[in-house]
Protein backbone atom coordinates (compact mmCIF):
# COMPACT_ATOMS: atom_id res chain seq x y z
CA UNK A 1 -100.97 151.70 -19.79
CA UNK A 2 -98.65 148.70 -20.14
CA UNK A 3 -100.16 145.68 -21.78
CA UNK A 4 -99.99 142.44 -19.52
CA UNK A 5 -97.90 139.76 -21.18
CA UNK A 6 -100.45 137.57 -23.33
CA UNK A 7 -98.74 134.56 -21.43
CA UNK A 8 -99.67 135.59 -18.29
CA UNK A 9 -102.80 133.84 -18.32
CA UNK A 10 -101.22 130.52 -18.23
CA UNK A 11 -101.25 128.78 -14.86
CA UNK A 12 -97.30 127.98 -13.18
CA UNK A 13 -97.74 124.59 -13.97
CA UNK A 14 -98.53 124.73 -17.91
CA UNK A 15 -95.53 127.39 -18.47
CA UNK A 16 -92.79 124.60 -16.72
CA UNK A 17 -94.32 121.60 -18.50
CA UNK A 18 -94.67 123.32 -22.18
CA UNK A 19 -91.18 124.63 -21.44
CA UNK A 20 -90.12 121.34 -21.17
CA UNK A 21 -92.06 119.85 -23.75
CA UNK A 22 -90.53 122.03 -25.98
CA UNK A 23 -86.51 121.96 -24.43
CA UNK A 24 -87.09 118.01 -24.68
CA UNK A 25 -88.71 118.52 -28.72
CA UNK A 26 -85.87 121.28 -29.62
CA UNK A 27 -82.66 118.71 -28.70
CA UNK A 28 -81.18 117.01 -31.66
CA UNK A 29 -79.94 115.08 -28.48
CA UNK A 30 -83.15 114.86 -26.75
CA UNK A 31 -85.60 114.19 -29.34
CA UNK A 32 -84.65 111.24 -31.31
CA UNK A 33 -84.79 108.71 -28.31
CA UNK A 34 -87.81 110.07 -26.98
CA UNK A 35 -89.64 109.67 -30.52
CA UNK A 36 -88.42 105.88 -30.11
CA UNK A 37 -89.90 105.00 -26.74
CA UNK A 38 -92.85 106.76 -27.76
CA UNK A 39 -92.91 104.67 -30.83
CA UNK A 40 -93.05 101.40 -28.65
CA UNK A 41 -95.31 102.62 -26.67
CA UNK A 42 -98.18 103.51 -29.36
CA UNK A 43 -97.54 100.28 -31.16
CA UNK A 44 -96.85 97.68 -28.32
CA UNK A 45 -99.26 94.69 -27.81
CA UNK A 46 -97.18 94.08 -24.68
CA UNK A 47 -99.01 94.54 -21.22
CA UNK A 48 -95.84 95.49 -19.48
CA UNK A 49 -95.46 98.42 -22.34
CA UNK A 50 -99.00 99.87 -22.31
CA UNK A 51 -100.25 102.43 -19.83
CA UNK A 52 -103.82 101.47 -19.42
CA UNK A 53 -102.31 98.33 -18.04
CA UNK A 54 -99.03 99.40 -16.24
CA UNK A 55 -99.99 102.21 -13.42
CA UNK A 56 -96.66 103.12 -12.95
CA UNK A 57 -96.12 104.25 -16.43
CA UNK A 58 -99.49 105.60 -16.49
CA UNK A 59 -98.82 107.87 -13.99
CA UNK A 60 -95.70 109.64 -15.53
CA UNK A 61 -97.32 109.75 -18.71
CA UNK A 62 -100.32 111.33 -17.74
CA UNK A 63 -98.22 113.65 -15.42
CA UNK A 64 -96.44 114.92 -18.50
CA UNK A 65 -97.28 114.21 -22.37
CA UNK A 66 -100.80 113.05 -21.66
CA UNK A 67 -101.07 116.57 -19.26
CA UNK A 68 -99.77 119.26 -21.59
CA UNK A 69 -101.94 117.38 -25.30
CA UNK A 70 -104.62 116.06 -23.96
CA UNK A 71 -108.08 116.90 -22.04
CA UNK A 72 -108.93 113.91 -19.89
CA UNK A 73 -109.69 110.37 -19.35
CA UNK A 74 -113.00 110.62 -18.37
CA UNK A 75 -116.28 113.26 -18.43
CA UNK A 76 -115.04 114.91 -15.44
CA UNK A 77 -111.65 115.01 -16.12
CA UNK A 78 -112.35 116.32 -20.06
CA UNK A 79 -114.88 119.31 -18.26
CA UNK A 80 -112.39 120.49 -15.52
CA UNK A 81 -109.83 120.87 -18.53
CA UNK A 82 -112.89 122.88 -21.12
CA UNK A 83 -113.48 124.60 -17.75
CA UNK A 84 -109.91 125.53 -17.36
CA UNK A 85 -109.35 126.91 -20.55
CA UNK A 86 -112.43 128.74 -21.01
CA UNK A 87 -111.64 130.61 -17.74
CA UNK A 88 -108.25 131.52 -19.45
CA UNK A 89 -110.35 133.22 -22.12
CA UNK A 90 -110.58 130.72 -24.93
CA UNK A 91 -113.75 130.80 -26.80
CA UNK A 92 -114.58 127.06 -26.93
CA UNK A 93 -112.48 124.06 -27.38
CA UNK A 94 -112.47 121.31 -30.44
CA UNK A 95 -112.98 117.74 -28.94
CA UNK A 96 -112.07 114.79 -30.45
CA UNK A 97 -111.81 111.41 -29.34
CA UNK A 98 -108.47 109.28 -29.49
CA UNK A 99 -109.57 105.83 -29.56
CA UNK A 100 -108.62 104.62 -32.87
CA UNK A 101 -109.41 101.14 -34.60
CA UNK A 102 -106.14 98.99 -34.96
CA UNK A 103 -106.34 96.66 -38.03
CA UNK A 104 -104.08 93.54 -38.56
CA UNK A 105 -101.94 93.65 -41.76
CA UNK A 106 -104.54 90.65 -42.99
CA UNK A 107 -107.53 92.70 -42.32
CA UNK A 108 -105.73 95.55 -44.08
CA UNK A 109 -105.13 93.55 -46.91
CA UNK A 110 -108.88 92.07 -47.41
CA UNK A 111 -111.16 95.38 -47.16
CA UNK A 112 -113.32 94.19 -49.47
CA UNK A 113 -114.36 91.56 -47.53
CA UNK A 114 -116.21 93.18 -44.54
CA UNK A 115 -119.17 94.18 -47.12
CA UNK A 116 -121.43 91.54 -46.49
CA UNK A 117 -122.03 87.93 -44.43
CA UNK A 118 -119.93 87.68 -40.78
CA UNK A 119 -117.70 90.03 -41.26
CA UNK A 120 -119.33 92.71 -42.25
CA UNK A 121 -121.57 92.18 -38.95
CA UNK A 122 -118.03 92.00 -36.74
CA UNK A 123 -117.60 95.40 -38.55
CA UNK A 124 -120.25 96.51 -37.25
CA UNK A 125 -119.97 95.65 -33.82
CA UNK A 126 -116.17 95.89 -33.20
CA UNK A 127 -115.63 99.08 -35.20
CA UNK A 128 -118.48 101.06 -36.52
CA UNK A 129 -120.69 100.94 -33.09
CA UNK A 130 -118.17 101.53 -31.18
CA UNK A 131 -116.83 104.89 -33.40
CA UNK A 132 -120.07 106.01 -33.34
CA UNK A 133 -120.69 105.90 -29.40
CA UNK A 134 -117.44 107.55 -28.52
CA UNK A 135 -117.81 110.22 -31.41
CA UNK A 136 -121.82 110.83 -29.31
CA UNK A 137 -120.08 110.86 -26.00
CA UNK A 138 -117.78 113.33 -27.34
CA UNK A 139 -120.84 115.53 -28.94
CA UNK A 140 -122.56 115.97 -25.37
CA UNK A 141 -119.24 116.33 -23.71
CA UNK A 142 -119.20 119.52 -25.93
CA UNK A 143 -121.05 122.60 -25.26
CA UNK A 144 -123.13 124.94 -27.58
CA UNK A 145 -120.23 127.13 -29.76
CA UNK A 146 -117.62 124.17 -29.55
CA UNK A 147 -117.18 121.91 -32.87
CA UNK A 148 -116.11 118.21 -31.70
CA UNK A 149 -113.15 116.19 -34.63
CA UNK A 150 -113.63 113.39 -36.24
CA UNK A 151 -111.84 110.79 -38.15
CA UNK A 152 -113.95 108.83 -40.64
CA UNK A 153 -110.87 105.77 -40.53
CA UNK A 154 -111.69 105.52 -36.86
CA UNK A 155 -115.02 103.64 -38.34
CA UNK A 156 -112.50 100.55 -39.08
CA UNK A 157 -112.87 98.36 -42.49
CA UNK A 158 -116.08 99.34 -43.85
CA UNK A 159 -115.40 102.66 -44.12
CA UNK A 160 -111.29 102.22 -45.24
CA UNK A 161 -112.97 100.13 -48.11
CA UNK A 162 -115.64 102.79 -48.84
CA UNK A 163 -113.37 106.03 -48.81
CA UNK A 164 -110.37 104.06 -51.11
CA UNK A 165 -112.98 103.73 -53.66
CA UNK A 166 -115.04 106.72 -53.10
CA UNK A 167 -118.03 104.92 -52.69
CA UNK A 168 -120.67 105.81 -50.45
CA UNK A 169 -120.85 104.87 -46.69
CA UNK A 170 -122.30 101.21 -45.85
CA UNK A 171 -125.61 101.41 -44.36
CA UNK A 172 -124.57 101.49 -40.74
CA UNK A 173 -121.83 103.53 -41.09
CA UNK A 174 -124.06 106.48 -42.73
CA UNK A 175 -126.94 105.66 -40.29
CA UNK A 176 -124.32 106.25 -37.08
CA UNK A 177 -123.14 109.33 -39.30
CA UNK A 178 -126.87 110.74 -39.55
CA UNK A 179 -127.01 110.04 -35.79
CA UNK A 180 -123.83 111.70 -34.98
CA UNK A 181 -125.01 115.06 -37.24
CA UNK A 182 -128.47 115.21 -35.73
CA UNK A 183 -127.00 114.95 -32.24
CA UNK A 184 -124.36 117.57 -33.21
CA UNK A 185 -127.68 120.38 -34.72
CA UNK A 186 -129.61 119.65 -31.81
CA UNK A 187 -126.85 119.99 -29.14
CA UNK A 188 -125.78 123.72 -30.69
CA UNK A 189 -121.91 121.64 -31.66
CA UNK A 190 -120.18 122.02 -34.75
CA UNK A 191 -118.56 118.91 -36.41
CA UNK A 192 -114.88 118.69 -37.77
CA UNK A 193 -114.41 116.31 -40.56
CA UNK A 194 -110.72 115.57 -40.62
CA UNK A 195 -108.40 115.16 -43.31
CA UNK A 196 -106.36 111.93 -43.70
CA UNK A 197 -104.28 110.76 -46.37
CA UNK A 198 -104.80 111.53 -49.93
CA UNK A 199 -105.26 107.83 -50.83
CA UNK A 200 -108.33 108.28 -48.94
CA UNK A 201 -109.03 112.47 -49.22
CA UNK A 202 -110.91 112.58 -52.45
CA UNK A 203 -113.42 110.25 -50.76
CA UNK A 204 -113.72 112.24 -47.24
CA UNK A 205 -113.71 115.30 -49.48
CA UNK A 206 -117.35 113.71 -51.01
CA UNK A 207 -118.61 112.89 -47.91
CA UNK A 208 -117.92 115.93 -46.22
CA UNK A 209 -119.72 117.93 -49.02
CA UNK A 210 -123.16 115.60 -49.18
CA UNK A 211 -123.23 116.30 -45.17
CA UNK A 212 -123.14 119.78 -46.09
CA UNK A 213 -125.51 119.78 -48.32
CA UNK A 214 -127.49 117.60 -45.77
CA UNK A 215 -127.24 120.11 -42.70
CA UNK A 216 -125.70 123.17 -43.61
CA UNK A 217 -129.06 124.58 -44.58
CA UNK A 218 -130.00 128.31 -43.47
CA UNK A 219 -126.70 129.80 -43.60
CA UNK A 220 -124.62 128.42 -40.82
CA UNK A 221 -122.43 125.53 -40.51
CA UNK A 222 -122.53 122.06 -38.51
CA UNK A 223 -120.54 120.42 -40.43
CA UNK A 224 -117.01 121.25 -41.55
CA UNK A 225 -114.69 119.63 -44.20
CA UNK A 226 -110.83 120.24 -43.79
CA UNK A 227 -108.78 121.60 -46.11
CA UNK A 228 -104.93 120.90 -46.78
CA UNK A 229 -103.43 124.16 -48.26
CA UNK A 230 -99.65 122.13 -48.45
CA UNK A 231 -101.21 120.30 -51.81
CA UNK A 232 -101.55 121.79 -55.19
CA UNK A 233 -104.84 121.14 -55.70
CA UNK A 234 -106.24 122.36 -52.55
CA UNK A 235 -107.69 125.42 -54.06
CA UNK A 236 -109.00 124.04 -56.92
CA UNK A 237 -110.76 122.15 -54.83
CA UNK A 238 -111.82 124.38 -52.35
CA UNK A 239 -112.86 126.66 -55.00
CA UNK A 240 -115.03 123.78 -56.40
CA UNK A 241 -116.53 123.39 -53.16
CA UNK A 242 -117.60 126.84 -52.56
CA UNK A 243 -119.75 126.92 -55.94
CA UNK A 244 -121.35 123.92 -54.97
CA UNK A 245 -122.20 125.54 -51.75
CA UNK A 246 -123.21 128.86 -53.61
CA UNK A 247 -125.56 126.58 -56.24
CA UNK A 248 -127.08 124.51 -53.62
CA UNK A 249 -127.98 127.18 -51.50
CA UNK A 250 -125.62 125.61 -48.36
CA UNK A 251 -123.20 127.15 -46.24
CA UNK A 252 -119.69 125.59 -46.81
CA UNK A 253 -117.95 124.56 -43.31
CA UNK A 254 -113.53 125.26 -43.91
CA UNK A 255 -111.45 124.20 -41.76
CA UNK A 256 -107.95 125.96 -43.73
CA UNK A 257 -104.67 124.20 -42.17
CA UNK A 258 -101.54 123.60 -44.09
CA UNK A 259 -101.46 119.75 -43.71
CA UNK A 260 -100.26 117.21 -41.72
CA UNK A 261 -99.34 114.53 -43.96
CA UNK A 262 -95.78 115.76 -45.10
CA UNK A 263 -94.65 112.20 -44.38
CA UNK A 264 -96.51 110.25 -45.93
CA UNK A 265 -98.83 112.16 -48.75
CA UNK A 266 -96.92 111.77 -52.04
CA UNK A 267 -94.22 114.55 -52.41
CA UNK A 268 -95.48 115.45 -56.21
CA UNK A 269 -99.07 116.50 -54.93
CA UNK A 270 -97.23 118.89 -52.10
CA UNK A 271 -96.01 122.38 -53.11
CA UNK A 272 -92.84 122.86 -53.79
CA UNK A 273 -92.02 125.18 -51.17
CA UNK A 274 -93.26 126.32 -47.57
CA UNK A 275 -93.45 130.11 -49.24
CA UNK A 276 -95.95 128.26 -51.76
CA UNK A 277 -97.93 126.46 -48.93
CA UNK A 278 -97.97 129.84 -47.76
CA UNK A 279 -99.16 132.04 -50.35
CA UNK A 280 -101.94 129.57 -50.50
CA UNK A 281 -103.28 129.16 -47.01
CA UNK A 282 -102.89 133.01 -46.83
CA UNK A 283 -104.51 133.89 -50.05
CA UNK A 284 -107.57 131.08 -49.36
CA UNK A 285 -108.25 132.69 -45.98
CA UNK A 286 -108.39 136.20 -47.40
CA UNK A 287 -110.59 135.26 -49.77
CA UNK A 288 -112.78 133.61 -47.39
CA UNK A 289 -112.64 136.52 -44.51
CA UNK A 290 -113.65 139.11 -47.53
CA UNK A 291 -116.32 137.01 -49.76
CA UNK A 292 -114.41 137.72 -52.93
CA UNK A 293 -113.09 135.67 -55.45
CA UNK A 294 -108.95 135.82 -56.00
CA UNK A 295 -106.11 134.34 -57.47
CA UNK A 296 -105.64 131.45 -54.92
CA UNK A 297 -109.93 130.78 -55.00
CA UNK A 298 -111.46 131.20 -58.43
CA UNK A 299 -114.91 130.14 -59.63
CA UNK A 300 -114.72 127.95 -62.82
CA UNK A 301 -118.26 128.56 -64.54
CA UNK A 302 -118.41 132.31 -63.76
CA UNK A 303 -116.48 135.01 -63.50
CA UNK A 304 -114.78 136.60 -60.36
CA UNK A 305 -117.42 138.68 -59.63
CA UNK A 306 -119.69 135.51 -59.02
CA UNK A 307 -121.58 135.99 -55.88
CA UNK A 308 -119.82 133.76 -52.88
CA UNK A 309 -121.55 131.18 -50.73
CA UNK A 310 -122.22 131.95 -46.65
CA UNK A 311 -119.18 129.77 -45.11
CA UNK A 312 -118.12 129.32 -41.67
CA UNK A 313 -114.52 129.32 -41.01
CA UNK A 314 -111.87 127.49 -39.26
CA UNK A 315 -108.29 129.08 -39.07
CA UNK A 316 -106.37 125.92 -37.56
CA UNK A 317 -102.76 127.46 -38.01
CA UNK A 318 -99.91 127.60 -35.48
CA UNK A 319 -98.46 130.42 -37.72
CA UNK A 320 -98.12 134.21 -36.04
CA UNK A 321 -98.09 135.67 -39.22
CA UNK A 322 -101.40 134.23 -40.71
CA UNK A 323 -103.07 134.83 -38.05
CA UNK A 324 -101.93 138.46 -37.90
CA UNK A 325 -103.01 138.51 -41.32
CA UNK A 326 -106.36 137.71 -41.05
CA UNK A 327 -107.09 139.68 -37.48
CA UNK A 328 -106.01 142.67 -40.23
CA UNK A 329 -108.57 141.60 -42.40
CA UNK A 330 -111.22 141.41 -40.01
CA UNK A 331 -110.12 144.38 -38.22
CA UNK A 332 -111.26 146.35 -41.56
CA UNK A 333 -115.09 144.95 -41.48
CA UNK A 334 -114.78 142.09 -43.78
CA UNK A 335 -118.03 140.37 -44.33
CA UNK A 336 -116.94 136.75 -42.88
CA UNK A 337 -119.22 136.96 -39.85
CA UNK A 338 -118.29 133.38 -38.50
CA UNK A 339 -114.46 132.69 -38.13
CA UNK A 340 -112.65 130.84 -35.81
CA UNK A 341 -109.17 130.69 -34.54
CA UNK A 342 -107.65 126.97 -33.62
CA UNK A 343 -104.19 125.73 -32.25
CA UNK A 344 -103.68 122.42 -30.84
CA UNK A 345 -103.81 121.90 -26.83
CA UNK A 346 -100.03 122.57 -25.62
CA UNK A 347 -98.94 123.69 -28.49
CA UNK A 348 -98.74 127.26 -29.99
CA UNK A 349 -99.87 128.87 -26.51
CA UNK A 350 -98.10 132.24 -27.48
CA UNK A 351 -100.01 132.39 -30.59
CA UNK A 352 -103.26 131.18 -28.75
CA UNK A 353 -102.93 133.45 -25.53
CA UNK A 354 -102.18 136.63 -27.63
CA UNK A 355 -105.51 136.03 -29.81
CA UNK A 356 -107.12 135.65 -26.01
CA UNK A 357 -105.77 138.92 -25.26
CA UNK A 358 -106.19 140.89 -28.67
CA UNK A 359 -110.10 139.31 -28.67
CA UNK A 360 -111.08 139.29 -24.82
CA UNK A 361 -113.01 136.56 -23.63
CA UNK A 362 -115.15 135.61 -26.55
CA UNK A 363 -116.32 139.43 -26.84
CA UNK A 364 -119.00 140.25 -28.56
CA UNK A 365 -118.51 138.85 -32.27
CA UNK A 366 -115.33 139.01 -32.40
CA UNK A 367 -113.29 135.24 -33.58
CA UNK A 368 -112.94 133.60 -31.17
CA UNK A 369 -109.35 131.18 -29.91
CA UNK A 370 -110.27 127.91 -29.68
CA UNK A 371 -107.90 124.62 -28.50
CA UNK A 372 -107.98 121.59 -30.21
CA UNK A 373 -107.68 118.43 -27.89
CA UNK A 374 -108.13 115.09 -27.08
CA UNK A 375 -109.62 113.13 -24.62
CA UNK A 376 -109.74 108.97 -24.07
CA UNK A 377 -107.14 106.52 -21.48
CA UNK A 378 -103.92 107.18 -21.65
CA UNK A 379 -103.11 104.22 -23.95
CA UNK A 380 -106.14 105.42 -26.48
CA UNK A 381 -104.07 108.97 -27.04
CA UNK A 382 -100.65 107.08 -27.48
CA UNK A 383 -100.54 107.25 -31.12
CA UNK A 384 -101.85 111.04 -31.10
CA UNK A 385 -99.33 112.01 -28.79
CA UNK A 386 -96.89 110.28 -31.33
CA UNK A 387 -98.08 112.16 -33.80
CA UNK A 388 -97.63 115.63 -31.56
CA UNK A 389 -94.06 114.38 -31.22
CA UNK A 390 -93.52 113.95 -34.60
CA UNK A 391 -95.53 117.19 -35.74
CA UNK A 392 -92.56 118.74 -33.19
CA UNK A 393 -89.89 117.43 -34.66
CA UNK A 394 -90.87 118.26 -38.52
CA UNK A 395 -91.85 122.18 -36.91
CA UNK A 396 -88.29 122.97 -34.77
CA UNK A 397 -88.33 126.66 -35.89
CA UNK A 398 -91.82 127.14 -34.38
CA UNK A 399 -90.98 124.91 -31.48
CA UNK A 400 -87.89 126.81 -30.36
CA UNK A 401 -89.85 129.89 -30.57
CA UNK A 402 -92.53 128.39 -28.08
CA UNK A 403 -89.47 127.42 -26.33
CA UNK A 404 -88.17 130.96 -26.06
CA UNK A 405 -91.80 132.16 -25.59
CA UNK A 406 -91.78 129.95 -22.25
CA UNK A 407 -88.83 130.93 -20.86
CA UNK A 408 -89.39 134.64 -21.62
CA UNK A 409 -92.18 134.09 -19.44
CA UNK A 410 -90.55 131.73 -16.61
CA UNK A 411 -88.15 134.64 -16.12
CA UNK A 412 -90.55 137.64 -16.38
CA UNK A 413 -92.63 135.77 -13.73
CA UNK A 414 -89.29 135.47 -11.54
CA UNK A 415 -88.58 138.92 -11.89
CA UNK A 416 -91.88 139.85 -11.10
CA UNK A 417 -91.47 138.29 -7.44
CA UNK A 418 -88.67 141.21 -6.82
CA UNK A 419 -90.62 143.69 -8.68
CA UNK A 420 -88.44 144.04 -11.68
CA UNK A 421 -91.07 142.85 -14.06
CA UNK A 422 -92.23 145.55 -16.85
């Protein structure tokens, strides 16, 4: 019996635009002047030059960059899009919301001021409130199974202050945090903790732990720290991590991804090598999927045979060959009971449609695929759809092969009309 093509799930319209996406992100020619209009566009303060404001400009956005990254403007628009994917066969989806906080250089300078008096109450309002209601929206746009992303710099002041000096969250800020998690366990949702820059990481990283600790309890995971397998010390870490889980009787939440900061982290704290990066994302997740110590993940105040915490797991990787590896893994009856699969909304889709294909539709307990995606105006996503531009550029290899992928699949869909198709 011949296999369908894992692509074939894909509606018409989603093969031409991510072909295109992907012609426009491949071109040496191409790409360069489209990363500087998108640049103006995510950092204008000009009405003319932002889409929330200009309809015409709205409209071609959201026909094309806004369409193939993100999931909506609005509840309805965000559900019709989970809808949409779920009938594909995805699993779930990973929602996060785009609106980010946008500092002036003087505010950036003077963190330390929003602790107390005025400003710390304009904090409050302007930033933290406002974080906290959009991050809640997000958590009942979600359904039971699906985790929902956030960024603890989307907060604003108080908690850029708090996180550069790994202190603990200001009062509000960890009262709208509580609010968030207890909306998140009740709801059946899962929450993402993202990774940022490692000026800030080593603060997140203590955060996302005491949350754990917090409401991780019983063996399963709410709440889910991310982990950046591109730095050297990510598995020291990591490793860290899970003994605290194993000692404190909490499940660990890992999200594994090789790390998006290539730009901007400090080169010295980045492997030398993507083979490195590699051999440590790999060699994390197989510890992970089998419950066994190794030589990526080792336990400092016991020995390898150490018994290993429950964790649930997040393989966010656009990489065919680590997820292949791990399906392998699993496909041997590793103990890792709660694993998930992740690629980001228009990108990836042949990796993403051939886990919907190998898995089924969620079957049984099988991992399942899940896409990661935004949702907010048009002008909110700017600067993450600058970032998905970027992330293309810095990834050609993998985005000439979703290139190719496409337009094996534009033509096998032509020849298919004549009944030439395989």
């Amino acid at each position: 019996m011949v296999q369908p093509a894992p692509l074939a799930v894909m509606p018409l319209t989603n093969v031409l635009r991510s072909l295109m996406t992907a012609t426009v992100s491949s071109s040496p020619l191409l790409l360069p002047p489209s990363l500087a209009v998108m640049s103006v566009l995510a950092h204008t303060t000009s009405p003319a030059l932002n889409p929330d404001r200009n309809p015409f400009l709205r409209f071609v956005l959201k026909k094309t960059l806004y369409a193939q990254f993100c999931g909506g403007e609005n509840a309805p628009e965000v559900r019709r899009t989970i809808q949409s994917l779920k009938n594909i066969g995805f699993g779930g989806v990973i929602l996060g919301y785009a609106k980010e906080v946008v500092l002036t250089e003087s505010q950036m300078k003077d963190l330390a001021s929003c602790g107390s008096g005025p400003a710390a109450e304009e904090c409050i309002q302007n930033e933290i409130i406002p974080w906290a209601t959009g991050t809640m929206e997000t958590v009942l746009l979600a359904s039971p199974g699906d985790f929902v992303a956030l960024k603890f710099t989307g907060a604003g002041r108080q908690a850029l202050h708090a996180l550069s000096q790994r202190l603990s969250p200001s009062e509000a800020l960890a009262s709208a945090m509580d609010d968030i998690c207890r909306l998140a366990t009740s709801r059946g949702v899962r929450l993402l903790f993202d990774a940022e820059q490692q000026a800030l990481q080593p603060g997140i990283d203590d955060w996302s732990l005491e949350y754990m600790r917090r409401y991780n309890a019983g063996g399963s995971a709410v709440v889910y720290g991310t982990y950046q397998a591109y730095l050297k010390a990510t598995c020291s870490t990591l490793s860290r991590h899970l003994e605290a889980a194993r000692d404190g009787g909490f499940a660990l939440g890992v999200k594994l991804v090789r790390g998006a900061y290539l730009g901007s982290d400090p080169r010295h704290l980045i492997h030398n090598t993507k083979a490195d990066t590699d051999v440590a994302y790999d060699g994390a997740a197989e510890a992970i999927l089998r419950r066994r110590w190794n030589a990526q993940l080792r336990p400092e105040k016991t020995e390898g045979t150490a018994a290993f915490p429950s964790v649930g797991l997040v393989l966010a990787t656009h990489n065919r060959e680590s997820v292949l590896k791990a399906q392998a893994i699993l496909s041997e009856g590793a103990a890792a009971a709660d694993v998930a699969f992740a690629q980001l909304q228009g990108m990836a889709d042949e990796v993403s449609c051939e886990l919907v294909a190998r898995n089924g539709a969620g079957a049984g307990d099988k991992p399942r695929a899940y896409k990661y995606l935004v949702w907010g105006s048009t002008g909110e996503c700017m600067k993450y759809l600058l970032r998905r531009a970027q992330e293309n550029r810095d990834a050609v290899q993998r985005t000439r092969a979703g290139r190719d992928a496409m337009r094996t699949e534009l033509v096998r869909r032509i020849k298919s009309m004549f009944g030439l198709a395989k």
